[in-house]
Protein backbone atom coordinates (compact mmCIF):
# COMPACT_ATOMS: atom_id res chain seq x y z
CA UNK A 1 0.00 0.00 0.00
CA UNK A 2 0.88 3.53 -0.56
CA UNK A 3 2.49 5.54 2.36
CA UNK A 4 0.07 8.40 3.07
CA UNK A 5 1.24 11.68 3.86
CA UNK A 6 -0.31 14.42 6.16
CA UNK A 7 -0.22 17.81 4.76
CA UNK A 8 -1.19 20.41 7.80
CA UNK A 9 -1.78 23.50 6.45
CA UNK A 10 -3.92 24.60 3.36
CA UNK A 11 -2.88 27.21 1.56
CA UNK A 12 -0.98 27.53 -1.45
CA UNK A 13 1.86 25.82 -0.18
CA UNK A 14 0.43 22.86 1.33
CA UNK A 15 -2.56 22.37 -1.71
CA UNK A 16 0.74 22.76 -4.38
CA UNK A 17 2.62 19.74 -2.08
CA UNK A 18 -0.68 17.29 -2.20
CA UNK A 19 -1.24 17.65 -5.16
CA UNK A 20 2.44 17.41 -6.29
CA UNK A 21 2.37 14.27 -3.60
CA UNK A 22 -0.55 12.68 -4.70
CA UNK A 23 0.40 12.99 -8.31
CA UNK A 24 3.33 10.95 -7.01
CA UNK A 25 1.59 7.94 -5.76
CA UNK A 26 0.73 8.98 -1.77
CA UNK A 27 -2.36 8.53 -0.40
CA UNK A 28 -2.54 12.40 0.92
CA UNK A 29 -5.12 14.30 4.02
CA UNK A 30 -4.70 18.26 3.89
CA UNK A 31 -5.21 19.73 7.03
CA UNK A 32 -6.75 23.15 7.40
CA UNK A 33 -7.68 24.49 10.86
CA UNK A 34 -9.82 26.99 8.53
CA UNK A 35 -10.75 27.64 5.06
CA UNK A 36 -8.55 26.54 2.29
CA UNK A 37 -6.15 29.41 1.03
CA UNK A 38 -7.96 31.91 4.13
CA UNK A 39 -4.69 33.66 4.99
CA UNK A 40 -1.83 35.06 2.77
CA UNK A 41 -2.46 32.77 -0.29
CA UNK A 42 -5.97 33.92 -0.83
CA UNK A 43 -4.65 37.64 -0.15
CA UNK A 44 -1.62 37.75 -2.34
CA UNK A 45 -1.69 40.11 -5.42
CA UNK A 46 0.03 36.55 -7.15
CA UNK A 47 3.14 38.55 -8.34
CA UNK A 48 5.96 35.89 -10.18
CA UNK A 49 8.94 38.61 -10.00
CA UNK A 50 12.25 36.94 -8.70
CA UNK A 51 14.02 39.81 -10.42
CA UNK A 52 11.71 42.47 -8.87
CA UNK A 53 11.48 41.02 -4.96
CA UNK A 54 15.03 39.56 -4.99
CA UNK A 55 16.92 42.84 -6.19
CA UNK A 56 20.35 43.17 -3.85
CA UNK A 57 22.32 39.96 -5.50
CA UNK A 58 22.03 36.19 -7.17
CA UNK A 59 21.98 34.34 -3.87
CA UNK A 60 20.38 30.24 -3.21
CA UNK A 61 17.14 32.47 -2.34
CA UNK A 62 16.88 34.62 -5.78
CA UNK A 63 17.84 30.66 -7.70
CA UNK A 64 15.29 29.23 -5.99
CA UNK A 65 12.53 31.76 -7.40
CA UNK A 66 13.85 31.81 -10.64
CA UNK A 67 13.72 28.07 -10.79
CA UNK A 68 10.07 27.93 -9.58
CA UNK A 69 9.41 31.31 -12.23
CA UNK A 70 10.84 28.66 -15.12
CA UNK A 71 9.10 25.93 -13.91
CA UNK A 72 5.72 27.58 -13.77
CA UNK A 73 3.61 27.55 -17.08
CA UNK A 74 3.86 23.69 -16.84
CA UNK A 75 2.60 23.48 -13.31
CA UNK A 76 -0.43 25.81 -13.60
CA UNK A 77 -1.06 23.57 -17.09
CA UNK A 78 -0.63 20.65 -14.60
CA UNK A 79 -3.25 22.19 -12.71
CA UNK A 80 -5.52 23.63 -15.31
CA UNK A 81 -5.84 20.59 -16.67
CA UNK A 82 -7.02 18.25 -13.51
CA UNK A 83 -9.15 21.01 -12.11
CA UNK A 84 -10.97 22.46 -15.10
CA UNK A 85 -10.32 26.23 -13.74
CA UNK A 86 -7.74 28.20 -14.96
CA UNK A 87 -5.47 30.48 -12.53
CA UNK A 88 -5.08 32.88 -15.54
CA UNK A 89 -0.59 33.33 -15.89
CA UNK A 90 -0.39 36.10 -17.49
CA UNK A 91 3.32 36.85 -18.73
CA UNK A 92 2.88 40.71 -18.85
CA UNK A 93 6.24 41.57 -17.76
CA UNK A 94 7.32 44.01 -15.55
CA UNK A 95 8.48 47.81 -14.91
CA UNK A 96 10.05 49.12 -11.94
CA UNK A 97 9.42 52.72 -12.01
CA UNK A 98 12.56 55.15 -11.28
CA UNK A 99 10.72 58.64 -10.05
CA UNK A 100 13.93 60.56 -9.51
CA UNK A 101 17.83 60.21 -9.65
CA UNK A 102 18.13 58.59 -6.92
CA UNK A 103 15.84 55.42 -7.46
CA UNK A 104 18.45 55.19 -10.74
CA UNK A 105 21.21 54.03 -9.14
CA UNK A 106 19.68 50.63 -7.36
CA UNK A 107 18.19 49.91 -10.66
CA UNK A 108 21.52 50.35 -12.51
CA UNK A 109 23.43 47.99 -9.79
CA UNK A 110 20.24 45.50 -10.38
CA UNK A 111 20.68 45.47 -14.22
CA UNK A 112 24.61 44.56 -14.43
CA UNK A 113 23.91 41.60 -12.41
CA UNK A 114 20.80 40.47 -13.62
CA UNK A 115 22.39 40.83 -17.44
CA UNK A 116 25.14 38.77 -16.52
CA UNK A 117 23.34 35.88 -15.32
CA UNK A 118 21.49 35.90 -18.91
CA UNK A 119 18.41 37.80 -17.78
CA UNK A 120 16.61 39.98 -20.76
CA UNK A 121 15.84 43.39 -18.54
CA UNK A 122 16.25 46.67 -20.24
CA UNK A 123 16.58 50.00 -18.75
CA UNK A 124 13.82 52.21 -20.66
CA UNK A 125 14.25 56.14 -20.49
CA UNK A 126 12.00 58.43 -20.14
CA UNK A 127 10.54 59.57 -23.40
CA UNK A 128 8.74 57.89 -26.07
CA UNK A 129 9.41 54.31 -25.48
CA UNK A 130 8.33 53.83 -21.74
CA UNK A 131 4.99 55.83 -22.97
CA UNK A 132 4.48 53.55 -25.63
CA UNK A 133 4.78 50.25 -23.22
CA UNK A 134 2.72 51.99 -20.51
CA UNK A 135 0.79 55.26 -21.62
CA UNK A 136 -1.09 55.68 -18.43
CA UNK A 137 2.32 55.70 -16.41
CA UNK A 138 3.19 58.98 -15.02
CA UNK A 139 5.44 61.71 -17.60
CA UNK A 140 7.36 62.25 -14.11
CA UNK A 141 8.91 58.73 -14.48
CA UNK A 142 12.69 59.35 -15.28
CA UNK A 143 12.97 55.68 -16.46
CA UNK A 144 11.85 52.32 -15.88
CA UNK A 145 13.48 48.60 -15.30
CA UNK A 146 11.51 45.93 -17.67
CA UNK A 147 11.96 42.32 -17.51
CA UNK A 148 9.61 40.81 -19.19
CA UNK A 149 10.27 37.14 -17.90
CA UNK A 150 8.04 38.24 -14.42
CA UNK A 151 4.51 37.37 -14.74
CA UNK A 152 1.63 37.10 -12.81
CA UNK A 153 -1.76 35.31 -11.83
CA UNK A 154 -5.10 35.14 -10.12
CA UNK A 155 -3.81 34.16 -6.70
CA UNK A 156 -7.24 33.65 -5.73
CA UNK A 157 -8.19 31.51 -8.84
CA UNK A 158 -5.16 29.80 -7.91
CA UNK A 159 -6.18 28.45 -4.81
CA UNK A 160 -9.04 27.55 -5.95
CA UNK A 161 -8.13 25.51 -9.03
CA UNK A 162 -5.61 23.50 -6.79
CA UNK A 163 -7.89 22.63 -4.02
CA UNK A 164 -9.72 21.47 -6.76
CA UNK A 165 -7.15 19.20 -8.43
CA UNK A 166 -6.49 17.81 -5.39
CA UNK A 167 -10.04 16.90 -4.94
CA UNK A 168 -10.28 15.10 -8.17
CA UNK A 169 -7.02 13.51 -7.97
CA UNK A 170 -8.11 11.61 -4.87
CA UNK A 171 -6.70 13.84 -1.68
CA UNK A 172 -8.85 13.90 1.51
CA UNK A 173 -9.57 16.98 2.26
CA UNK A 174 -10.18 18.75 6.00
CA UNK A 175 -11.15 22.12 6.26
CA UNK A 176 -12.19 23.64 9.96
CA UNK A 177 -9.94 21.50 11.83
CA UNK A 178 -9.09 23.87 14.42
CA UNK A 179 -5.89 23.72 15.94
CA UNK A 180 -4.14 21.30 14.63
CA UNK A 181 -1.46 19.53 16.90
CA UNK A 182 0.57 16.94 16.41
CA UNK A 183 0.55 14.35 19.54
CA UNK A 184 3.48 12.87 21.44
CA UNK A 185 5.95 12.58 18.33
CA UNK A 186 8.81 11.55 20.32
CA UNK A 187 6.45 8.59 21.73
CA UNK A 188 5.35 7.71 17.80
CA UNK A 189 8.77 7.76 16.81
CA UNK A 190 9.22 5.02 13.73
CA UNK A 191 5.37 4.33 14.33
CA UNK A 192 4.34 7.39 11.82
CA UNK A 193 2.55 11.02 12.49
CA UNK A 194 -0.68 10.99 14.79
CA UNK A 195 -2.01 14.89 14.12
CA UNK A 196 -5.44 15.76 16.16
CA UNK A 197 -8.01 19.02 14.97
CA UNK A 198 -9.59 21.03 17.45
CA UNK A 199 -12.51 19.96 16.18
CA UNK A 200 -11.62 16.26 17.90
CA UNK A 201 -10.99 14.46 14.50
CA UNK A 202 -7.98 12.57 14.33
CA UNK A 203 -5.59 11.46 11.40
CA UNK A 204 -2.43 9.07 11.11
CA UNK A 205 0.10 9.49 8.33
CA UNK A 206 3.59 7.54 7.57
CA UNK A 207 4.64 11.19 6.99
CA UNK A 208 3.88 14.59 7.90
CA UNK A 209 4.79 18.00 6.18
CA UNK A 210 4.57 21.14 8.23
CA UNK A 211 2.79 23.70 5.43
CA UNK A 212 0.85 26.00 8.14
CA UNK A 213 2.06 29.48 7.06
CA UNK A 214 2.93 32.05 9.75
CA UNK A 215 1.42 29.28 12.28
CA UNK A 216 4.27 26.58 11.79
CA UNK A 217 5.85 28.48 14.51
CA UNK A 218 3.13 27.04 16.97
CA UNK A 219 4.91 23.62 16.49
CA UNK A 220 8.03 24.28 17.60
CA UNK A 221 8.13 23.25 21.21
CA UNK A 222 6.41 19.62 20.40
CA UNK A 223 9.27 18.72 17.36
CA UNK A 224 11.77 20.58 19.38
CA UNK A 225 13.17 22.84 16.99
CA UNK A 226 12.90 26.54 17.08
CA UNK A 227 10.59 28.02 14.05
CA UNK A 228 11.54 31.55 13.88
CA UNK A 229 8.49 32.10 11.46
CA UNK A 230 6.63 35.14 12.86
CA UNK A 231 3.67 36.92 10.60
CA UNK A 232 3.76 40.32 8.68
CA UNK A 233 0.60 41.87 7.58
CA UNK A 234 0.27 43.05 4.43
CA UNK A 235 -2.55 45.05 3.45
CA UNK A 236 -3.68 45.63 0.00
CA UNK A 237 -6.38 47.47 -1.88
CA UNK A 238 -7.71 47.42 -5.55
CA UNK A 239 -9.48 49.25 -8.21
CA UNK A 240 -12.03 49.10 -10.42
CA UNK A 241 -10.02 49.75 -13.66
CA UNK A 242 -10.66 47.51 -17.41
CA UNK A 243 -8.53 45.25 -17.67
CA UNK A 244 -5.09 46.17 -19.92
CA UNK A 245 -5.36 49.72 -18.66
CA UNK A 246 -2.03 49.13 -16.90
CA UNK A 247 0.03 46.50 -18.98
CA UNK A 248 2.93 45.71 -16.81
CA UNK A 249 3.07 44.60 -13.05
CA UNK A 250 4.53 48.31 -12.15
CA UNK A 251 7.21 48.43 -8.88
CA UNK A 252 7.72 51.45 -7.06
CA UNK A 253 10.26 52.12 -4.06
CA UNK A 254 6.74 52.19 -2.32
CA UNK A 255 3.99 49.91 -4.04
CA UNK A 256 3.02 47.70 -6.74
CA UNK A 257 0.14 47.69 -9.22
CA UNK A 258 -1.29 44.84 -10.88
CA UNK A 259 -3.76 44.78 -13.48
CA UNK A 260 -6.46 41.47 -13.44
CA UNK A 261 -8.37 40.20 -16.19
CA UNK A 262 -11.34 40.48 -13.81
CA UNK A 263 -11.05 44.60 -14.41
CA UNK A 264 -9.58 45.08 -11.34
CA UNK A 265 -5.73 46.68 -10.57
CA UNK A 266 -4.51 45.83 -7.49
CA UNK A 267 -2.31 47.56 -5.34
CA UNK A 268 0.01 46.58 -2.51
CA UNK A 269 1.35 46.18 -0.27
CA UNK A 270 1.23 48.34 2.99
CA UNK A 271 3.09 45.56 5.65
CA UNK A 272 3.09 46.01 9.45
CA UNK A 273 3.72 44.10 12.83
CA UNK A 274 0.37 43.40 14.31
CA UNK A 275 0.93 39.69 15.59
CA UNK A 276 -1.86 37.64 14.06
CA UNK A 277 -4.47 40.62 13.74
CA UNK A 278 -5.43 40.32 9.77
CA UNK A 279 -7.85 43.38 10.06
CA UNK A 280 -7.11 46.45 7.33
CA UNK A 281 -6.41 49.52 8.89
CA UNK A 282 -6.93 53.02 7.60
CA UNK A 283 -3.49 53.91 7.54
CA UNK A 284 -1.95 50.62 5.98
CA UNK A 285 -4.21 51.82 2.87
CA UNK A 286 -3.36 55.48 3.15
CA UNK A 287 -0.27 54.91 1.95
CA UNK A 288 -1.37 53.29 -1.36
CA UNK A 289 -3.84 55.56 -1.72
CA UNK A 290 -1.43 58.57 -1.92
CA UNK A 291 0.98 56.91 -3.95
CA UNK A 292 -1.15 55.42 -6.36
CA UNK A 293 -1.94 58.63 -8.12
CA UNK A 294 1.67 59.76 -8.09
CA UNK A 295 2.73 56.31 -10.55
CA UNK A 296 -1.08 56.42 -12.49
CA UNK A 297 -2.87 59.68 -12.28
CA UNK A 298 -5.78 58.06 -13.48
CA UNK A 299 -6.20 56.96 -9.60
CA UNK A 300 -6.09 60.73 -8.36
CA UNK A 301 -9.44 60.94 -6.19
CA UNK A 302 -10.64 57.31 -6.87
CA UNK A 303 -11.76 55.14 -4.13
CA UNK A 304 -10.28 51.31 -3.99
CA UNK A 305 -13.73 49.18 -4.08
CA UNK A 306 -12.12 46.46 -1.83
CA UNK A 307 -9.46 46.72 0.78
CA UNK A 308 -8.37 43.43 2.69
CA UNK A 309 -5.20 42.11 4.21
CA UNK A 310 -3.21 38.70 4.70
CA UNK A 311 -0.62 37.42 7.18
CA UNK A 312 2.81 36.50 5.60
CA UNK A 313 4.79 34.07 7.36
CA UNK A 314 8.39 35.84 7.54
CA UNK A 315 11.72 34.12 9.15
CA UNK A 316 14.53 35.73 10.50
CA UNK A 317 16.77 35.96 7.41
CA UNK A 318 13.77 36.28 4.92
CA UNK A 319 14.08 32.08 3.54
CA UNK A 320 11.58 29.87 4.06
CA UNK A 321 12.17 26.64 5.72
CA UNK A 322 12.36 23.19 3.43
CA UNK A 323 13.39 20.07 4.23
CA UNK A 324 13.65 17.31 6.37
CA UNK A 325 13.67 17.94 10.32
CA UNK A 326 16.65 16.32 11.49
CA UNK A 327 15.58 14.06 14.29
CA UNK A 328 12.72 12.70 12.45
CA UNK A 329 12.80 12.06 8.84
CA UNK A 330 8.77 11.39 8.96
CA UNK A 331 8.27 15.00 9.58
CA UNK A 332 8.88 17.64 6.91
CA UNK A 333 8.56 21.56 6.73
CA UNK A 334 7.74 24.00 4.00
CA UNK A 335 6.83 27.28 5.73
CA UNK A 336 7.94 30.33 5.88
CA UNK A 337 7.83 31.74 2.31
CA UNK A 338 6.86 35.42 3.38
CA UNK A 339 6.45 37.00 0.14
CA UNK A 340 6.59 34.72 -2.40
CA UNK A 341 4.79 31.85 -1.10
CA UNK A 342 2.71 31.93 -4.75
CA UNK A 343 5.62 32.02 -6.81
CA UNK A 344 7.43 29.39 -5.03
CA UNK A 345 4.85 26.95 -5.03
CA UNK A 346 5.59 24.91 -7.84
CA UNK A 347 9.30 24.07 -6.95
CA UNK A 348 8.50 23.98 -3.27
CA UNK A 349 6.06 21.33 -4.25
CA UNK A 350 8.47 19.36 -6.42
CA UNK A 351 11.12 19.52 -3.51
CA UNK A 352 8.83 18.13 -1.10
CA UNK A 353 7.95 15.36 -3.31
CA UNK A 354 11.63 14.07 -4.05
CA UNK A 355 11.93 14.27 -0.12
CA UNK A 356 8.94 12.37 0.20
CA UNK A 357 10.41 9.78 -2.01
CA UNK A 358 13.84 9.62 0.04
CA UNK A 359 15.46 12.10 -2.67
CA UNK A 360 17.72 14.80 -1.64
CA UNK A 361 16.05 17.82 -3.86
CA UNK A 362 18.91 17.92 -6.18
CA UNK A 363 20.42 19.80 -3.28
CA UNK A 364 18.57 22.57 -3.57
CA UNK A 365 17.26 22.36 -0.30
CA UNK A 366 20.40 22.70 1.87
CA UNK A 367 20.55 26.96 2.28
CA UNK A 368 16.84 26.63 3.41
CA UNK A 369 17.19 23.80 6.10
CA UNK A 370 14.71 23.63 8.69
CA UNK A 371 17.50 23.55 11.66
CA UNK A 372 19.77 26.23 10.34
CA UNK A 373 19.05 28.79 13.36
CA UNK A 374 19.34 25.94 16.00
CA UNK A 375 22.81 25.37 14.07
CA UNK A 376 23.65 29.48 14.47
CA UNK A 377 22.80 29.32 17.92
């Protein structure tokens, strides 16, 4: 019989690993303690821009989002094609907007590196050409960064398509669980992963894999291993605006804008330190507010028509945790992805699933080990 795998956790992350695990051969339970993608997955703008969010240097972290950027039209086909919905990838590029001299120079250091590791971005002046890719961008823009590998999709679409594939594909699915602990693992050692739901339902798994977002933290003290994970709030707002009004993802030293097929442009992403409060605040939008007209001045006066916010799980040096935990190889962690938890999800995914099958990742994994700030203490 197939080993069977408990995924706790179900957002983008943890769907993206059952469904990579199931397509494997596991028999597979997700684990929720609420609704499917509730948290940052269902709040993320669904931004695929290694370049953008990784701009100091080429470290492991920047190779492991370009990896998951290359591998991604074939996963969301993957998942298009078992669920029936599609997460809409858009490959629209991106600019990151230069307002003054002074957001030049970052943007210079960014493109010498980039261009030597074979990336296609272009520095775009200000004149004619930057109007022509983006007419509704502001004449104050003194240039613009384009790299038109960085995409984007429907983060919320997403979700939803991969819950989906995982339904049809045979994983058990448990939403509501409540707190989800897992019981006495030192007791269970070599005897598999016994997980109980506030909710009093039970599971046993051969394997576990710690996918719980900014809550993986919570199960430090029973695997005995510190999880720095800790969340961030990010609040975001978006706009009414037809679709192809704004044609890039656009990056500012302050915001981002993304234009959805759905006619809406997003913008984001105010973050703060509010423990696990996910409420929006009136001054985490503020901000957006005043700089959105200052990039588009279509926006100047306009109201968002939805404001919400999500909970990234950040770590201490900004990389999530992968990998096997040390003192139990039954027990697995992906958490921690902070801002990219959408982009990574397809090589996360595949990672987990050569672990799962007593693979070492192609030792990719090894700058993103689970114990590496036990190891620094």
């Amino acid at each position: 019989m197939a080993a069977s795998v408990l995924i706790i956790g179900g957002g983008i992350i943890g769907l993206s690993c059952a469904f990579e695990a199931a397509s494997r051969g596991f028999r597979v339970t997700v684990i929720e303690s609420g609704a499917f993608g509730g948290q940052a997955s269902g709040a993320a703008a669904g931004m695929l821009a290694p370049f953008t969010e990784n701009p100091d240097q080429p470290d492991p972290f920047f190779h492991l989002c370009r990896e998951s950027l290359r591998r991604y039209p074939e996963w969301v086909d993957r998942v298009r094609t078992v669920s029936g919905i599609d997460p809409e990838l858009l490959a629209t590029g991106s600019l990151t907007v230069a307002l003054n001299e002074a957001d030049l120079l970052p943007l210079q250091t960014r493109l010498a590196w980039q261009r030597s590791l074979g990336a296609r971005v272009e520095l775009i002046e200000q004149g004619e050409q930057l109007h022509r890719m983006e007419p509704e961008l502001t004449s104050r823009a003194a240039a613009a960064l384009f790299c038109p590998e960085e995409s984007h999709v429907n983060a919320p679409l997403l979700v939803a398509a991969s819950e989906e594939a995982c339904r049809r594909i045979g994983v058990s699915l448990a939403a509501h669980a409540g707190e989800v602990e897992i019981v006495d693992p030192q007791r269970l050692s070599g005897s598999g992963v016994f997980v109980r739901g506030g909710n009093g339902a039970e599971w046993r798994g051969d394997r576990a894999v710690l996918c719980a977002g900014a809550w993986t933290c919570r199960f430090a003290e029973t695997i005995g291993l510190p999880i720095p994970i800790h969340p961030i709030r990010g609040q975001i707002c978006s706009y009414d605006v037809p679709f192809g009004e704004a044609r890039h993802m656009v990056f500012s030293s302050q915001a981002y804008w993304v234009g959805k097929k759905n006619g809406t442009l997003v913008c984001g992403a105010s973050e703060d330190v509010a423990g696990f409060d996910a409420s929006v605040t009136e001054r985490g939008i503020e901000r957006l507010l005043r700089w959105g007209p200052r990039l588009f001045p279509f926006l100047q006066g306009r109201q968002p028509v939805r404001r919400w916010a999500g909970l990234r799980p950040a770590t201490l040096d900004g990389w999530p945790l992968i990998g096997r935990l040390p003192q139990r190889d039954d027990i697995l962690i992906a958490a921690g992805h902070y801002r990219n938890g959408i982009l990574l999800s397809p090589v996360t995914a595949q990672l987990v699933g050569e672990l799962l099958e007593g693979g070492e990742a192609a030792g990719l994994v090894a700058p993103f080990a689970p114990d590496r700030f036990e190891l620094r203490q």
